[in-house]
C-alpha atoms as a PDB file:
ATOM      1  CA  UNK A   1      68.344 -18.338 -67.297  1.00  0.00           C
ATOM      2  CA  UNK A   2      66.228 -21.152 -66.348  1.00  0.00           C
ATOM      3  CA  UNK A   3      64.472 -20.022 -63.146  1.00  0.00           C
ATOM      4  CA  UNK A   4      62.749 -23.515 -62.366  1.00  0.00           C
ATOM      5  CA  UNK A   5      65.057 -24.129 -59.363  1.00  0.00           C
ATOM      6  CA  UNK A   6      63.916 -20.607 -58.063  1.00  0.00           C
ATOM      7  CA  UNK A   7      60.945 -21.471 -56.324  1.00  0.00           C
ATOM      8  CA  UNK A   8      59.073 -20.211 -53.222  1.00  0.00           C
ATOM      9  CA  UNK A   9      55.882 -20.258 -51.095  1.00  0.00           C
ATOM     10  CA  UNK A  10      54.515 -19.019 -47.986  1.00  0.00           C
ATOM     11  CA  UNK A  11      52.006 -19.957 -45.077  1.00  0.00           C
ATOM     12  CA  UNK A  12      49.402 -17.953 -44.959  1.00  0.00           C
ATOM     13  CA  UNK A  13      47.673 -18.134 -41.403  1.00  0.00           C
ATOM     14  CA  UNK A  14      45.017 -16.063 -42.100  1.00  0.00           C
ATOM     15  CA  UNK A  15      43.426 -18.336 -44.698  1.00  0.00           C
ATOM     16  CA  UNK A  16      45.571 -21.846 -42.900  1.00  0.00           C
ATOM     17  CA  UNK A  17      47.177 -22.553 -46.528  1.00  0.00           C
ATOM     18  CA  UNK A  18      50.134 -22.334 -48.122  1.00  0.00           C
ATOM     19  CA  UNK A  19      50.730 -19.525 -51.254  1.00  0.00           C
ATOM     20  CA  UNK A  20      52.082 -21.902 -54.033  1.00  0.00           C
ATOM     21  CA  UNK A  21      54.883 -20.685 -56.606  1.00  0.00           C
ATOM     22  CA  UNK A  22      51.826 -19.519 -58.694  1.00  0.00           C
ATOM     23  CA  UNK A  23      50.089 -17.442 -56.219  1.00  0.00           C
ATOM     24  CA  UNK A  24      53.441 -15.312 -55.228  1.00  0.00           C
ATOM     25  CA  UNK A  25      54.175 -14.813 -58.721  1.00  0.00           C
ATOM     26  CA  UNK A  26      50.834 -13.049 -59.971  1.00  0.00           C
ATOM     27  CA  UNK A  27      51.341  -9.766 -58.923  1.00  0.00           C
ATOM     28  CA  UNK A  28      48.307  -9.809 -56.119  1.00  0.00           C
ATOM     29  CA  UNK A  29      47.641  -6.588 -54.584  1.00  0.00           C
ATOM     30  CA  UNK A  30      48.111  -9.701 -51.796  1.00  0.00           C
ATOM     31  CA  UNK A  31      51.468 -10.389 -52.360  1.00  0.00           C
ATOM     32  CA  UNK A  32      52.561  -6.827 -52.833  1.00  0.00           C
ATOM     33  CA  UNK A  33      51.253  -6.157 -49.158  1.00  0.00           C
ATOM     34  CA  UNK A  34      53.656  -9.641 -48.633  1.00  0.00           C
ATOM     35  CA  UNK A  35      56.967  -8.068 -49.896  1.00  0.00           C
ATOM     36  CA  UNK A  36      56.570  -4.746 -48.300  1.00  0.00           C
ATOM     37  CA  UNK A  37      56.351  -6.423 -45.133  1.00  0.00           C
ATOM     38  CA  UNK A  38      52.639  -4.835 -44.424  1.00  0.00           C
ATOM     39  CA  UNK A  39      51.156  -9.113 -44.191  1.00  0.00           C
ATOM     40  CA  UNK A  40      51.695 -10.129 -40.191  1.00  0.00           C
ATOM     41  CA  UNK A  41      50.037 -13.508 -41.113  1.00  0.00           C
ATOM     42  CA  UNK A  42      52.068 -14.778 -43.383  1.00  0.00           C
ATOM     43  CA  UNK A  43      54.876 -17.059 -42.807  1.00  0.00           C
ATOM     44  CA  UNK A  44      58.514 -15.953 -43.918  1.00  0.00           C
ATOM     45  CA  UNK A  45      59.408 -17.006 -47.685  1.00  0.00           C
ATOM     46  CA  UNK A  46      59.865 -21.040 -47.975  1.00  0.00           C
ATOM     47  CA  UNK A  47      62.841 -21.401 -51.024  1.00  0.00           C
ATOM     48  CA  UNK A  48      62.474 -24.751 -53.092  1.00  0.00           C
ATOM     49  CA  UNK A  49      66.029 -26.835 -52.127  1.00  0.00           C
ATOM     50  CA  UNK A  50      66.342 -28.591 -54.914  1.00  0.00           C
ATOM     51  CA  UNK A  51      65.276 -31.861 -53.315  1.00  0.00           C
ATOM     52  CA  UNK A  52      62.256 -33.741 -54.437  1.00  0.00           C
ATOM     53  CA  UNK A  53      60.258 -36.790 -52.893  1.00  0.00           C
ATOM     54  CA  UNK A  54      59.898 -39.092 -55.843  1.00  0.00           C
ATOM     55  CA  UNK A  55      58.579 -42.487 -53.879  1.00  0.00           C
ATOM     56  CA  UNK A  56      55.290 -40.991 -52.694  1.00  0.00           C
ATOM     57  CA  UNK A  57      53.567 -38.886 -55.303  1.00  0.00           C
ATOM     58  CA  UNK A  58      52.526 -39.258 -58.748  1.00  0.00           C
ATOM     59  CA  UNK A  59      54.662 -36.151 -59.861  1.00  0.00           C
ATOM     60  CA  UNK A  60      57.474 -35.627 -57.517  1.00  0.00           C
ATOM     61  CA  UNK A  61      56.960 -33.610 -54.331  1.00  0.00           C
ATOM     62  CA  UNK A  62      59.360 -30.638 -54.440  1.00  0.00           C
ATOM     63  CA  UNK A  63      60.533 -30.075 -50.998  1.00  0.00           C
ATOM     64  CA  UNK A  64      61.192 -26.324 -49.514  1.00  0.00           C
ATOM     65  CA  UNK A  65      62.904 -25.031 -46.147  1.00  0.00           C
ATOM     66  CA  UNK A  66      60.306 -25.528 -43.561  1.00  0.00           C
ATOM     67  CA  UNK A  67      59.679 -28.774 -44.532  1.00  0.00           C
ATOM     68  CA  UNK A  68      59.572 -32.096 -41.961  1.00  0.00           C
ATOM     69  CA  UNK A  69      61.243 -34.853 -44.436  1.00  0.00           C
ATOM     70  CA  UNK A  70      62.396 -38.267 -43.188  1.00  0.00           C
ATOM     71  CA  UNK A  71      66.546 -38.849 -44.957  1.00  0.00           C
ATOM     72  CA  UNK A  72      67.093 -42.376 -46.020  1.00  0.00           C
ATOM     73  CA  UNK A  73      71.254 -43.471 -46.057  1.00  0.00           C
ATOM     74  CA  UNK A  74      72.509 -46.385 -47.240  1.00  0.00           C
ATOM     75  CA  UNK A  75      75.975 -46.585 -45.466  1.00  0.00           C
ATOM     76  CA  UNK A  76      78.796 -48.974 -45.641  1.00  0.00           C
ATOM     77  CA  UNK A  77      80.956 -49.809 -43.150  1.00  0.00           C
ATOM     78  CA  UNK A  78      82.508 -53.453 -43.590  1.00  0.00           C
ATOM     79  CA  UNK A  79      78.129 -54.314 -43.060  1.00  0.00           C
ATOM     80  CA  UNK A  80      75.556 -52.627 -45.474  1.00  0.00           C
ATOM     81  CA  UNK A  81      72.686 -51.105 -43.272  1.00  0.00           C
ATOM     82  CA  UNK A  82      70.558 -48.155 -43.815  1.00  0.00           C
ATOM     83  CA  UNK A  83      69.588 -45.490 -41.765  1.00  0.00           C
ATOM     84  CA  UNK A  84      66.563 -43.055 -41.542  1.00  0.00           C
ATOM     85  CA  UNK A  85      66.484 -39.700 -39.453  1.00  0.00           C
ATOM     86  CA  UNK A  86      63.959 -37.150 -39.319  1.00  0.00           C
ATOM     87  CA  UNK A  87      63.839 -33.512 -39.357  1.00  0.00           C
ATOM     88  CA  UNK A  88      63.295 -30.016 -40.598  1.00  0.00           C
ATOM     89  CA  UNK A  89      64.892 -28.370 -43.904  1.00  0.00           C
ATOM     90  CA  UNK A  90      66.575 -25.193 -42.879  1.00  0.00           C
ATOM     91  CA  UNK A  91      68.818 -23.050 -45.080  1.00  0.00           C
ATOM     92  CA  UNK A  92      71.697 -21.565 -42.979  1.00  0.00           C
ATOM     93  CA  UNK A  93      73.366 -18.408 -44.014  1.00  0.00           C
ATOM     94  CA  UNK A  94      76.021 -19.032 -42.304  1.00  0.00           C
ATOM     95  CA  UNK A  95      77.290 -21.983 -44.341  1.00  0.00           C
ATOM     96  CA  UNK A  96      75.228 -21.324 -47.256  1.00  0.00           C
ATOM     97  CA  UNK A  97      73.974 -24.557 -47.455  1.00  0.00           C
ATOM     98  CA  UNK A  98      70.327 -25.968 -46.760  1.00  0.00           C
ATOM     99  CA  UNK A  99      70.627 -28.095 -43.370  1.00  0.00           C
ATOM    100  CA  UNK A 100      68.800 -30.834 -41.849  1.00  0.00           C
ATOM    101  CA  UNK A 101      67.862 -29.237 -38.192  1.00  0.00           C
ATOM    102  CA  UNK A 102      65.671 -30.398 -35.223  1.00  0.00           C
ATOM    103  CA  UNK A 103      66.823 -33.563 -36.197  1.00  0.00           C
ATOM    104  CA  UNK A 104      64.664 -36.989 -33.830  1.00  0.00           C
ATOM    105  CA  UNK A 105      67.857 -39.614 -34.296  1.00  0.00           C
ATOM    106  CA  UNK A 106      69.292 -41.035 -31.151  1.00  0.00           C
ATOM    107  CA  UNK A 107      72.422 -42.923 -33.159  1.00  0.00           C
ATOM    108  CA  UNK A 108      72.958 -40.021 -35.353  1.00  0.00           C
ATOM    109  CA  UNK A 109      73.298 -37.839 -32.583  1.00  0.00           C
ATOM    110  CA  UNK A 110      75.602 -39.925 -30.818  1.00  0.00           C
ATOM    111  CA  UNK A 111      77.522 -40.451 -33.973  1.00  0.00           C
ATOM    112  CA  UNK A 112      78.133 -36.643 -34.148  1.00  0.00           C
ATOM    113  CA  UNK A 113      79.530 -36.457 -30.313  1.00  0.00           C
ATOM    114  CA  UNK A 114      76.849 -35.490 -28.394  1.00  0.00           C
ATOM    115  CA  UNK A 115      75.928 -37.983 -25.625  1.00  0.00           C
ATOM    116  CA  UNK A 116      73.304 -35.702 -24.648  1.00  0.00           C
ATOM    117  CA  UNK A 117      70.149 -35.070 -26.933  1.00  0.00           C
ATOM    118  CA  UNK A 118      69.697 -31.468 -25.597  1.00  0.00           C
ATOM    119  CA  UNK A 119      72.988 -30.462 -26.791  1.00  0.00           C
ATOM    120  CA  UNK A 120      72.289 -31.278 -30.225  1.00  0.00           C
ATOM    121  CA  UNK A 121      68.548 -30.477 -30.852  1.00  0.00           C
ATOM    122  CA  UNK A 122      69.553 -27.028 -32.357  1.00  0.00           C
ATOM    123  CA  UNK A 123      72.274 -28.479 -34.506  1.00  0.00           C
ATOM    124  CA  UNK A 124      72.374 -27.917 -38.205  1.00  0.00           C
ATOM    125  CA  UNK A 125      73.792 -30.546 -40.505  1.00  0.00           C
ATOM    126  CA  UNK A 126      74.102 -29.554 -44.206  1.00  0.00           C
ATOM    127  CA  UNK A 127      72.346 -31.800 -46.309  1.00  0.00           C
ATOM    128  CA  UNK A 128      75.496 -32.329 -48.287  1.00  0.00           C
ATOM    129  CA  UNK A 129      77.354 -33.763 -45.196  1.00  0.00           C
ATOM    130  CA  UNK A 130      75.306 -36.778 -45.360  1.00  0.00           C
ATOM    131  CA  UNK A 131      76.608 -39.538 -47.884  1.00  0.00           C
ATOM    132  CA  UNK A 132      74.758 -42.601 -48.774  1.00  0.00           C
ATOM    133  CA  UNK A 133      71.880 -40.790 -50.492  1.00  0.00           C
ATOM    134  CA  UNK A 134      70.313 -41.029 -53.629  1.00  0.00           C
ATOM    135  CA  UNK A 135      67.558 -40.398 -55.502  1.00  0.00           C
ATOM    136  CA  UNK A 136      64.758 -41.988 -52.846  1.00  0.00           C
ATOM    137  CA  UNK A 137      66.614 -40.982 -50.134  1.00  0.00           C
ATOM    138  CA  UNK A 138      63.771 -37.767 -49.336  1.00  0.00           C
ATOM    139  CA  UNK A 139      60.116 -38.195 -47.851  1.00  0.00           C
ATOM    140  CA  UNK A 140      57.762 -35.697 -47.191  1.00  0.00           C
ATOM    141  CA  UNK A 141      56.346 -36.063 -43.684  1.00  0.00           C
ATOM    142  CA  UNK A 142      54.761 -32.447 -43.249  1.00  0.00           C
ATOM    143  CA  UNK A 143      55.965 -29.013 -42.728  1.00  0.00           C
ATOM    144  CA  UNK A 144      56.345 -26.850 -39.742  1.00  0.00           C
ATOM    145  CA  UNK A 145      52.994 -25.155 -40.001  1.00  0.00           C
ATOM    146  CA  UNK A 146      50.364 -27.474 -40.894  1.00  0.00           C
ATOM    147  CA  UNK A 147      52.107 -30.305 -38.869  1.00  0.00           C
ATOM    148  CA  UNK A 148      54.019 -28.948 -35.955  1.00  0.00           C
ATOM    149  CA  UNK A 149      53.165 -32.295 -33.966  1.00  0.00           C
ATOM    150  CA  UNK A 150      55.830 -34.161 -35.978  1.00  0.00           C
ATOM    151  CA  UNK A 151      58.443 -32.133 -34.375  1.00  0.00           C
ATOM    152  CA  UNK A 152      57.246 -33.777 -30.590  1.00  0.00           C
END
């Protein structure tokens, strides 16, 4: 089984960096401590989605839960305009999908039903709701922990 699309990190406050892929799988006394739950300074486990920023980097940025990305569309309806909205990967359990959440988009939110932004910053939208995406639809703006200010 190829277990490339099985990736994961974790935010480690303690030292203010991430644990890369690498780092979780080397058997650390460290990481041991992490999966027994006895680590109160590290983030929960960040899962790769599958998605990748391939504009910005020299090797493709794989992007995980927890991280800020801006979504590019390019939509059709009788006029050919394009869209951008910003927010944070989430998966959800509950629909088994990874979601776009805490999403900063007046237009999308009104195109969802909710007149009023309050009501919809805790809404989840899977990822594969969206149409009009492609390959450099994904940019890497941050993540929740070393850039919380993006979510202001």
């Amino acid at each position: 089984m190829d277990n490339s699309r099985y990736k994961f990190r974790a935010w480690y406050e303690t030292e203010n960096r991430m644990l890369d892929w690498d780092e979780l799988q080397d058997g650390t006394e460290q990481l041991e401590s992490y999966f027994n739950n006895e680590l109160h300074d590290v983030s929960p486990v960040m899962q790769f989605t599958g998605l990748k920023d391939i504009e910005q980097f020299e090797e493709p940025r794989e992007l995980y839960t927890g991280d800020i990305v801006s979504m590019h569309q390019f939509l059709f309806d009788g006029e050919e305009w394009e869209n951008e909205v910003i927010g944070v990967l989430e998966y959800d359990e509950d629909v088994a999908a990874v979601c776009l959440t805490k999403i900063k988009h007046h237009d999308i939110r009104k195109y969802m039903g909710f007149s009023n932004p309050e009501e919809f910053k805790d809404e989840k939208i899977p990822v594969c709701m969206f149409y009009g995406l492609h390959e450099t639809s994904w940019t890497y703006l941050g993540n929740i922990y070393e850039n919380p200010e993006l979510l202001k």
